[in-house]
Protein backbone atom coordinates (compact mmCIF):
# COMPACT_ATOMS: atom_id res chain seq x y z
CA UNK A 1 43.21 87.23 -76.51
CA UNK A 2 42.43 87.93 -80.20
CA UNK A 3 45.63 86.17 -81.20
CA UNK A 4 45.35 82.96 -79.51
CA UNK A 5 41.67 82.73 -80.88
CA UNK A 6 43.04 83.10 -83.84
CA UNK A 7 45.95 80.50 -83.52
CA UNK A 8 42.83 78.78 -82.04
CA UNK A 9 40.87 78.49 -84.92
CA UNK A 10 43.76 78.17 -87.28
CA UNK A 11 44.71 75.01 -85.25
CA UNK A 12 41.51 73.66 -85.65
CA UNK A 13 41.28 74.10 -89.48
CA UNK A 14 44.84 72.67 -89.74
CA UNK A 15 45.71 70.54 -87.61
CA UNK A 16 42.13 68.91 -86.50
CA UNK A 17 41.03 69.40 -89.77
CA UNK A 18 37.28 70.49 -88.71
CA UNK A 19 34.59 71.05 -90.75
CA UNK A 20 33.62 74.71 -91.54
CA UNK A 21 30.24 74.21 -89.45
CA UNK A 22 32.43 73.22 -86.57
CA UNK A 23 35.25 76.19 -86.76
CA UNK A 24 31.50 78.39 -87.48
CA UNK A 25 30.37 77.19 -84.18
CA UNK A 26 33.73 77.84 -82.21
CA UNK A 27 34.02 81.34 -83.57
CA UNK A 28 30.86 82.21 -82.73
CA UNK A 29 31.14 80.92 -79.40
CA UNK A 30 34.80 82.62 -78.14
CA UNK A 31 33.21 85.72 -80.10
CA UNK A 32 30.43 85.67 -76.80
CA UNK A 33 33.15 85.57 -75.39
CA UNK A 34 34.63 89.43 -76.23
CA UNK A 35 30.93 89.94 -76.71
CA UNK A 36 30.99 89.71 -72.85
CA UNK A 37 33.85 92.14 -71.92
CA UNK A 38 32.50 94.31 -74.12
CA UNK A 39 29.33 94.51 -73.21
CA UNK A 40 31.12 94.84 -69.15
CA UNK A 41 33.20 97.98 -70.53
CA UNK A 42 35.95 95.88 -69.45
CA UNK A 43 39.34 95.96 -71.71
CA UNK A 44 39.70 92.32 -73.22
CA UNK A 45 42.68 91.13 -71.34
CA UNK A 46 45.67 88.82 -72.75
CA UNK A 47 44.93 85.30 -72.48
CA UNK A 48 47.59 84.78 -69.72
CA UNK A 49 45.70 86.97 -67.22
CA UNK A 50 41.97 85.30 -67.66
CA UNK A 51 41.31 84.04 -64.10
CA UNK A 52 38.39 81.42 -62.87
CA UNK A 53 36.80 84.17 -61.22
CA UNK A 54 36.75 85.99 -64.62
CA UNK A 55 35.22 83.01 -66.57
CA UNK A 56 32.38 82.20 -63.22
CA UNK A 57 31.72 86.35 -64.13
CA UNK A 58 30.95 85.27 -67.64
CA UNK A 59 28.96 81.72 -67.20
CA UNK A 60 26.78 84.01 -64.68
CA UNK A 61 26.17 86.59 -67.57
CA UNK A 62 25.16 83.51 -70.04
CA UNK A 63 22.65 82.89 -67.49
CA UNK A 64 21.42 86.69 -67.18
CA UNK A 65 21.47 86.58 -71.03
CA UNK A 66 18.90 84.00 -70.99
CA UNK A 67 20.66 81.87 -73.01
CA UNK A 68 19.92 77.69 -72.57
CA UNK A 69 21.57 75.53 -71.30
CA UNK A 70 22.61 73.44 -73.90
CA UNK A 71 24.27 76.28 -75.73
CA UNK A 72 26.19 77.35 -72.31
CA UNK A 73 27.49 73.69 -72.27
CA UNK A 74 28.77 74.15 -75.61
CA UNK A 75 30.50 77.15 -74.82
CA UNK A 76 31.98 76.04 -72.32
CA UNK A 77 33.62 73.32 -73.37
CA UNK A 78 34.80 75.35 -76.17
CA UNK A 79 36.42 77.71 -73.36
CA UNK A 80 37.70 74.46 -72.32
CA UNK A 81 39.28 73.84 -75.51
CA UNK A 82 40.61 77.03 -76.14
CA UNK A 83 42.83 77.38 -72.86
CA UNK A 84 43.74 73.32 -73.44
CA UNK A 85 45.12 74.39 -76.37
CA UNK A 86 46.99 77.76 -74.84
CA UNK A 87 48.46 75.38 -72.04
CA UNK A 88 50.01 73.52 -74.15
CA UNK A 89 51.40 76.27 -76.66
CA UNK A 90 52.42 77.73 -73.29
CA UNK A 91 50.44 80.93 -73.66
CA UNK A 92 48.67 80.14 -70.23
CA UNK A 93 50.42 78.30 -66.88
CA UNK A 94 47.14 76.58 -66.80
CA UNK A 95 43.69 75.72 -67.64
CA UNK A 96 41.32 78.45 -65.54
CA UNK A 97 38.10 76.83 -67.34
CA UNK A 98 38.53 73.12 -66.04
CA UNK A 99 36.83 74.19 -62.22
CA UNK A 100 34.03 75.94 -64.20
CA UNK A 101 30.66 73.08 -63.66
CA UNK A 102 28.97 72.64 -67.05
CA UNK A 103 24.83 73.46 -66.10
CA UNK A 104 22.79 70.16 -65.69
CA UNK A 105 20.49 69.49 -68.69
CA UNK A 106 17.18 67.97 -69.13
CA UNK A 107 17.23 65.16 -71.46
CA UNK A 108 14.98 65.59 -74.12
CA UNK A 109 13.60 63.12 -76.58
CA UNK A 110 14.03 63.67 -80.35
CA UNK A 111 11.22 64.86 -82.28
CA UNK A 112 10.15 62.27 -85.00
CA UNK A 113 7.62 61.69 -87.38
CA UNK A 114 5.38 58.45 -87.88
CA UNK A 115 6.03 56.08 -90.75
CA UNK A 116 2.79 57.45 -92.59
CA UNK A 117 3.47 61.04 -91.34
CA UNK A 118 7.06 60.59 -93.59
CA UNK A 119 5.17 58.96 -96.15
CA UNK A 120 2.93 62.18 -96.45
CA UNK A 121 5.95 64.33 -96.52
CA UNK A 122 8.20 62.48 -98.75
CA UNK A 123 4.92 62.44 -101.25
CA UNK A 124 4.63 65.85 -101.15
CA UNK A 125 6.76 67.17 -103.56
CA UNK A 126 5.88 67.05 -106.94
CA UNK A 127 7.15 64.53 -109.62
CA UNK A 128 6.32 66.69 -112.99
CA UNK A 129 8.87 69.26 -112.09
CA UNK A 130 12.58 69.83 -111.97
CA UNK A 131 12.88 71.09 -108.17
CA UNK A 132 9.90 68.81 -107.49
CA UNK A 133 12.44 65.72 -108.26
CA UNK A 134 15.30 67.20 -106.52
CA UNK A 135 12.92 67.65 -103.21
CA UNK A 136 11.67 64.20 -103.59
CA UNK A 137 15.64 63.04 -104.08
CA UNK A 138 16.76 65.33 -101.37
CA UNK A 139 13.75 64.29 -98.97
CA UNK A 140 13.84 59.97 -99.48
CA UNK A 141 17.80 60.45 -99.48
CA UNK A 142 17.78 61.81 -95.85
CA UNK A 143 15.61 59.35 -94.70
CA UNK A 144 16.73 56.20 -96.40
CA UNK A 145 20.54 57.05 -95.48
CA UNK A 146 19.49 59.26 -91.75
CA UNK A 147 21.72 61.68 -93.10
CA UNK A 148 22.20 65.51 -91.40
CA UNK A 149 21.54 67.85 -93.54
CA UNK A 150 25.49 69.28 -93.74
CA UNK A 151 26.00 65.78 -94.90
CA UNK A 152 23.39 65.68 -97.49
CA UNK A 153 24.23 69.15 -99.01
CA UNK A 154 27.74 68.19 -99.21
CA UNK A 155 27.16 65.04 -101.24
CA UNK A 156 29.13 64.71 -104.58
CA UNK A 157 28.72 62.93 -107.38
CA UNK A 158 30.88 60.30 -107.05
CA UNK A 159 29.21 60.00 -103.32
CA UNK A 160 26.66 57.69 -105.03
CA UNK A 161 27.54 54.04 -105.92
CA UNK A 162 24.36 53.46 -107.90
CA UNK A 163 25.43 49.54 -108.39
CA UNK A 164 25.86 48.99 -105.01
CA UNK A 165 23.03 50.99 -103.16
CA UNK A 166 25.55 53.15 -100.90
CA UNK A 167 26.16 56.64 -100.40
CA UNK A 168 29.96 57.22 -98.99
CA UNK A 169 29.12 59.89 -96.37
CA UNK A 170 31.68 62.27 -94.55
CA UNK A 171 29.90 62.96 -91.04
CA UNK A 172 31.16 64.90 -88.15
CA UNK A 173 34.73 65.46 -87.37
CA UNK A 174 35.36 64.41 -91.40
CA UNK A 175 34.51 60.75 -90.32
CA UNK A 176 33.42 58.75 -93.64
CA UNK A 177 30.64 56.25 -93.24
CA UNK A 178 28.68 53.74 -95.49
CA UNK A 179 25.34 54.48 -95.86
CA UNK A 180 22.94 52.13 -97.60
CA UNK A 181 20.23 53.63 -99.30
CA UNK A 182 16.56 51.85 -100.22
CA UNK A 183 14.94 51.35 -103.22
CA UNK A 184 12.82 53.93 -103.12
CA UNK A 185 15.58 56.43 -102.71
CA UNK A 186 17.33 54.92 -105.22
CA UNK A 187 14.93 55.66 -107.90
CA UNK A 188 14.59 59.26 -107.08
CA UNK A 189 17.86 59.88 -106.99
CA UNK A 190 17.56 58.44 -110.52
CA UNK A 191 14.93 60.89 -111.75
CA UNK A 192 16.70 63.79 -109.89
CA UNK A 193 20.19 63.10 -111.82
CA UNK A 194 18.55 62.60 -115.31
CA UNK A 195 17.42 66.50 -114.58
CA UNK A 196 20.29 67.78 -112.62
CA UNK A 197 21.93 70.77 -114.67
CA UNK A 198 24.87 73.05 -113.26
CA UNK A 199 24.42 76.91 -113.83
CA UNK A 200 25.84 79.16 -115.97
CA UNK A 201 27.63 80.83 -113.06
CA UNK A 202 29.03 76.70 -111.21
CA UNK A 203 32.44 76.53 -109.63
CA UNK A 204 33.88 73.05 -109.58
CA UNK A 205 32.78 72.47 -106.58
CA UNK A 206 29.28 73.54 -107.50
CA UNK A 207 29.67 70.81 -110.64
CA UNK A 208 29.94 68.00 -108.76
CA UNK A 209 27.11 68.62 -106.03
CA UNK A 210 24.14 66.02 -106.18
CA UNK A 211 21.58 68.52 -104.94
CA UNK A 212 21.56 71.93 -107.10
CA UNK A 213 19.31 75.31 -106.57
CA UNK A 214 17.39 76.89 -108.95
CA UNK A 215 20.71 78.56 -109.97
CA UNK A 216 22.57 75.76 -110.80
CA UNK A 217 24.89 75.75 -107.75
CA UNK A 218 25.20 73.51 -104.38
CA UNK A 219 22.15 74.07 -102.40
CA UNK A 220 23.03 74.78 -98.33
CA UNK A 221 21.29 73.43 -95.36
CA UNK A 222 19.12 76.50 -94.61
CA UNK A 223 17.33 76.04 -98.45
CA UNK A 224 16.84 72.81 -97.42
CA UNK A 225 15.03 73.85 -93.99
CA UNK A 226 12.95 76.53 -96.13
CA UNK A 227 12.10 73.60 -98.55
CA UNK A 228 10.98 71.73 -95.72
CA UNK A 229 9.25 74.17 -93.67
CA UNK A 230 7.06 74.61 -97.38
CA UNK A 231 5.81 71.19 -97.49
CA UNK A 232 4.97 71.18 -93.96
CA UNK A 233 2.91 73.68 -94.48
CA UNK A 234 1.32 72.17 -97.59
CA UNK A 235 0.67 68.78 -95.58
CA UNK A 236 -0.40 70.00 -92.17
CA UNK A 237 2.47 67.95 -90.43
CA UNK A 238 4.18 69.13 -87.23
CA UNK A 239 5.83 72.91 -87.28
CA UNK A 240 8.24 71.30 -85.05
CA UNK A 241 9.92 69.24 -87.96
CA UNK A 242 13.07 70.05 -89.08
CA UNK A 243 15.52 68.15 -91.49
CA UNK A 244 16.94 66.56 -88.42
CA UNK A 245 13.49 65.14 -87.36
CA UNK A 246 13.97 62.81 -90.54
CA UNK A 247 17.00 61.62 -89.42
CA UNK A 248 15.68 61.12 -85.88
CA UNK A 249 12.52 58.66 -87.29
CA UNK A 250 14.99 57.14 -89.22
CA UNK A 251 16.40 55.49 -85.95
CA UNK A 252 13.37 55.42 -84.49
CA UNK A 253 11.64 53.18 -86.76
CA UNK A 254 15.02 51.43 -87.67
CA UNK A 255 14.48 50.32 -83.59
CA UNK A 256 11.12 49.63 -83.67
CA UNK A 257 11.38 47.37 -86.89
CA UNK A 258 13.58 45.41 -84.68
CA UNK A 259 17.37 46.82 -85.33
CA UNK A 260 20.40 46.51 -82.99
CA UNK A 261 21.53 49.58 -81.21
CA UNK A 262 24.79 49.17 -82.39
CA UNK A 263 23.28 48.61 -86.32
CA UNK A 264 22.10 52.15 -85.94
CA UNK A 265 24.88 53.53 -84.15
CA UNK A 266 26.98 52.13 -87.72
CA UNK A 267 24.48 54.13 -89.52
CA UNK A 268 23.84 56.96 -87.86
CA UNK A 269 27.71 57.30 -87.91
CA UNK A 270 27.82 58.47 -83.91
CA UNK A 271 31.01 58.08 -82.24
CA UNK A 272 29.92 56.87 -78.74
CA UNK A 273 26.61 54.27 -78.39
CA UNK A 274 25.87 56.45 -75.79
CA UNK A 275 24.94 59.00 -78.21
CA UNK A 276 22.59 56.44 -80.23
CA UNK A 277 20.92 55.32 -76.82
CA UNK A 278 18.43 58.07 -76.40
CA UNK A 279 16.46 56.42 -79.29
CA UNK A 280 15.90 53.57 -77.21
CA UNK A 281 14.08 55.92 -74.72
CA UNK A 282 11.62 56.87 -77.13
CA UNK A 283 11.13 53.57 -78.69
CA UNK A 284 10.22 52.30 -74.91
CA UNK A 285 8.26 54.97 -74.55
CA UNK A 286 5.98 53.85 -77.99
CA UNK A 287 5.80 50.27 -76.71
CA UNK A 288 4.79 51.52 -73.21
CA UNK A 289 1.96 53.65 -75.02
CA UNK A 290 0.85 50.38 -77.01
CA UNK A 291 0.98 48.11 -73.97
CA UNK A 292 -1.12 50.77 -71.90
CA UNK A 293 -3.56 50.76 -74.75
CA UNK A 294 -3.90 46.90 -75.55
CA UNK A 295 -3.63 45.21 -72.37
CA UNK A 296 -6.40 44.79 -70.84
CA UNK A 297 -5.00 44.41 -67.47
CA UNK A 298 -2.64 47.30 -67.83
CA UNK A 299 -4.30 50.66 -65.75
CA UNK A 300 -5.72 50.31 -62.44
CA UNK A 301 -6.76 47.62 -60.79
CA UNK A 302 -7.48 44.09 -61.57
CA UNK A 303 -11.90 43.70 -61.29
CA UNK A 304 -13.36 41.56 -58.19
């Protein structure tokens, strides 16, 4: 088993050429896995020998585990993945996860922030300091381009076409996208590189980052949550926010201001419009709220 999770993983990196978030997220999902035999004081069998049964055994101890639903979808399709792959090395005579039913989820509407709520945050940090500008850079950036935050961190230098107004983006599964970026963006990216310094102590790689810590090196997406999670705190906004929630009212109010679903889908960089489409749900859900509010005829019943 520990062999073909490693030819596993080693597949992905080479081959599929996935992201280190994504071969993160696999290895700590087929290390449940062990985690479960383990924790059943059962000897970790060779892969050949995993049975249905087996894997129903495991699903069942997700459940007793407490764990949600979305993350026992995503390991199973990972368990998916991994035997796909053994069947056709020919480590396995076939696929014992593809009977396994994936638990029905609840679908949940993204958290977003109002246009002024953004404006608050985005105002936030302040523009007479060094990590002030970067925070204001890193902050309209997201927002103007609906970047994720592994996408922001990883930005390079030469990521920023400052004549044109794009950002070259590389997104999920290494997939590049355009991403236009506004005015206002613009000029604090502007301010940010005027100040940006690399450390003592930069690799390369560190040298041609856009966004920089207080050490001179590439920031990573959990300083940026931390940097977040301060100026929530210093506005009053919404605990709930993450760096995500930036990119989600960045569709939001995309649709509202009257954008195509497919527009956004471009932007966003998602591979399937049905992916994009929950954004329509809560834009339908604002103009619902408005119409109940303004219409006069809207709730209960029409006067005598």
């Amino acid at each position: 088993m520990h062999a073909a999770i490693a030819a596993f993983l080693r597949y992905l990196e080479v081959e599929r050429n996935s992201s280190p978030l994504t071969l993160k997220s696999y290895r700590e999902d087929l290390e449940c896995l062990l985690d479960f035999y383990t924790s059943q004081s059962l000897e970790i069998p060779d892969v050949a020998a995993v049975t249905t049964a087996e894997l129903r055994t495991y699903v069942a101890w997700l459940h007793e585990c407490g764990y949600a639903r979305s993350t026992i979808a995503r390991r199973l399709a990972c368990l998916r993945s991994l035997f796909r792959y053994c069947t056709r090395e020919k480590l396995v005579d076939a696929n014992p996860a593809i009977p396994l039913r994936t638990p029905r989820q609840g679908r949940k509407l993204p958290h977003y922030l109002t246009t002024e709520q953004v404006g608050q945050l985005l105002e936030a940090p302040p523009a007479n300091t060094d990590a002030g500008l970067r925070d204001r850079a890193m902050l309209e950036t997201t927002y103007s381009a609906g970047l994720r935050v592994a996408e922001l961190v990883s930005l390079n230098l030469d990521s920023w076409d400052r004549d044109s107004g794009i950002l070259r983006v590389v997104g999920k599964g290494r997939r590049e996208r355009i991403a236009p970026v506004g005015s206002f963006a613009a000029k604090a990216l502007d301010q940010w590189l005027e100040v940006r310094q690399p450390g003592p102590k930069a690799t390369a790689d560190d040298r041609q980052a856009v966004f920089l810590n207080r050490f001179g090196r590439r920031l990573t997406t959990r300083s940026v949550g931390r940097t977040i999670d301060r100026y929530l705190l210093q506005t009053g906004l919404d605990r709930a926010t993450s760096p995500h929630t930036l990119r989600h009212s960045f569709a939001t109010h995309l649709l509202d201001g009257g954008a195509d679903l497919r527009s956004v889908q471009e932007l966003l960089g998602h591979k399937s419009l049905t992916t994009t489409q929950i954004y329509t749900h809560v834009s339908m859900r604002r103009l619902r709220e408005t119409y109940e509010m303004a219409h006069p005829h809207a709730a209960g019943q029409r006067s005598a």
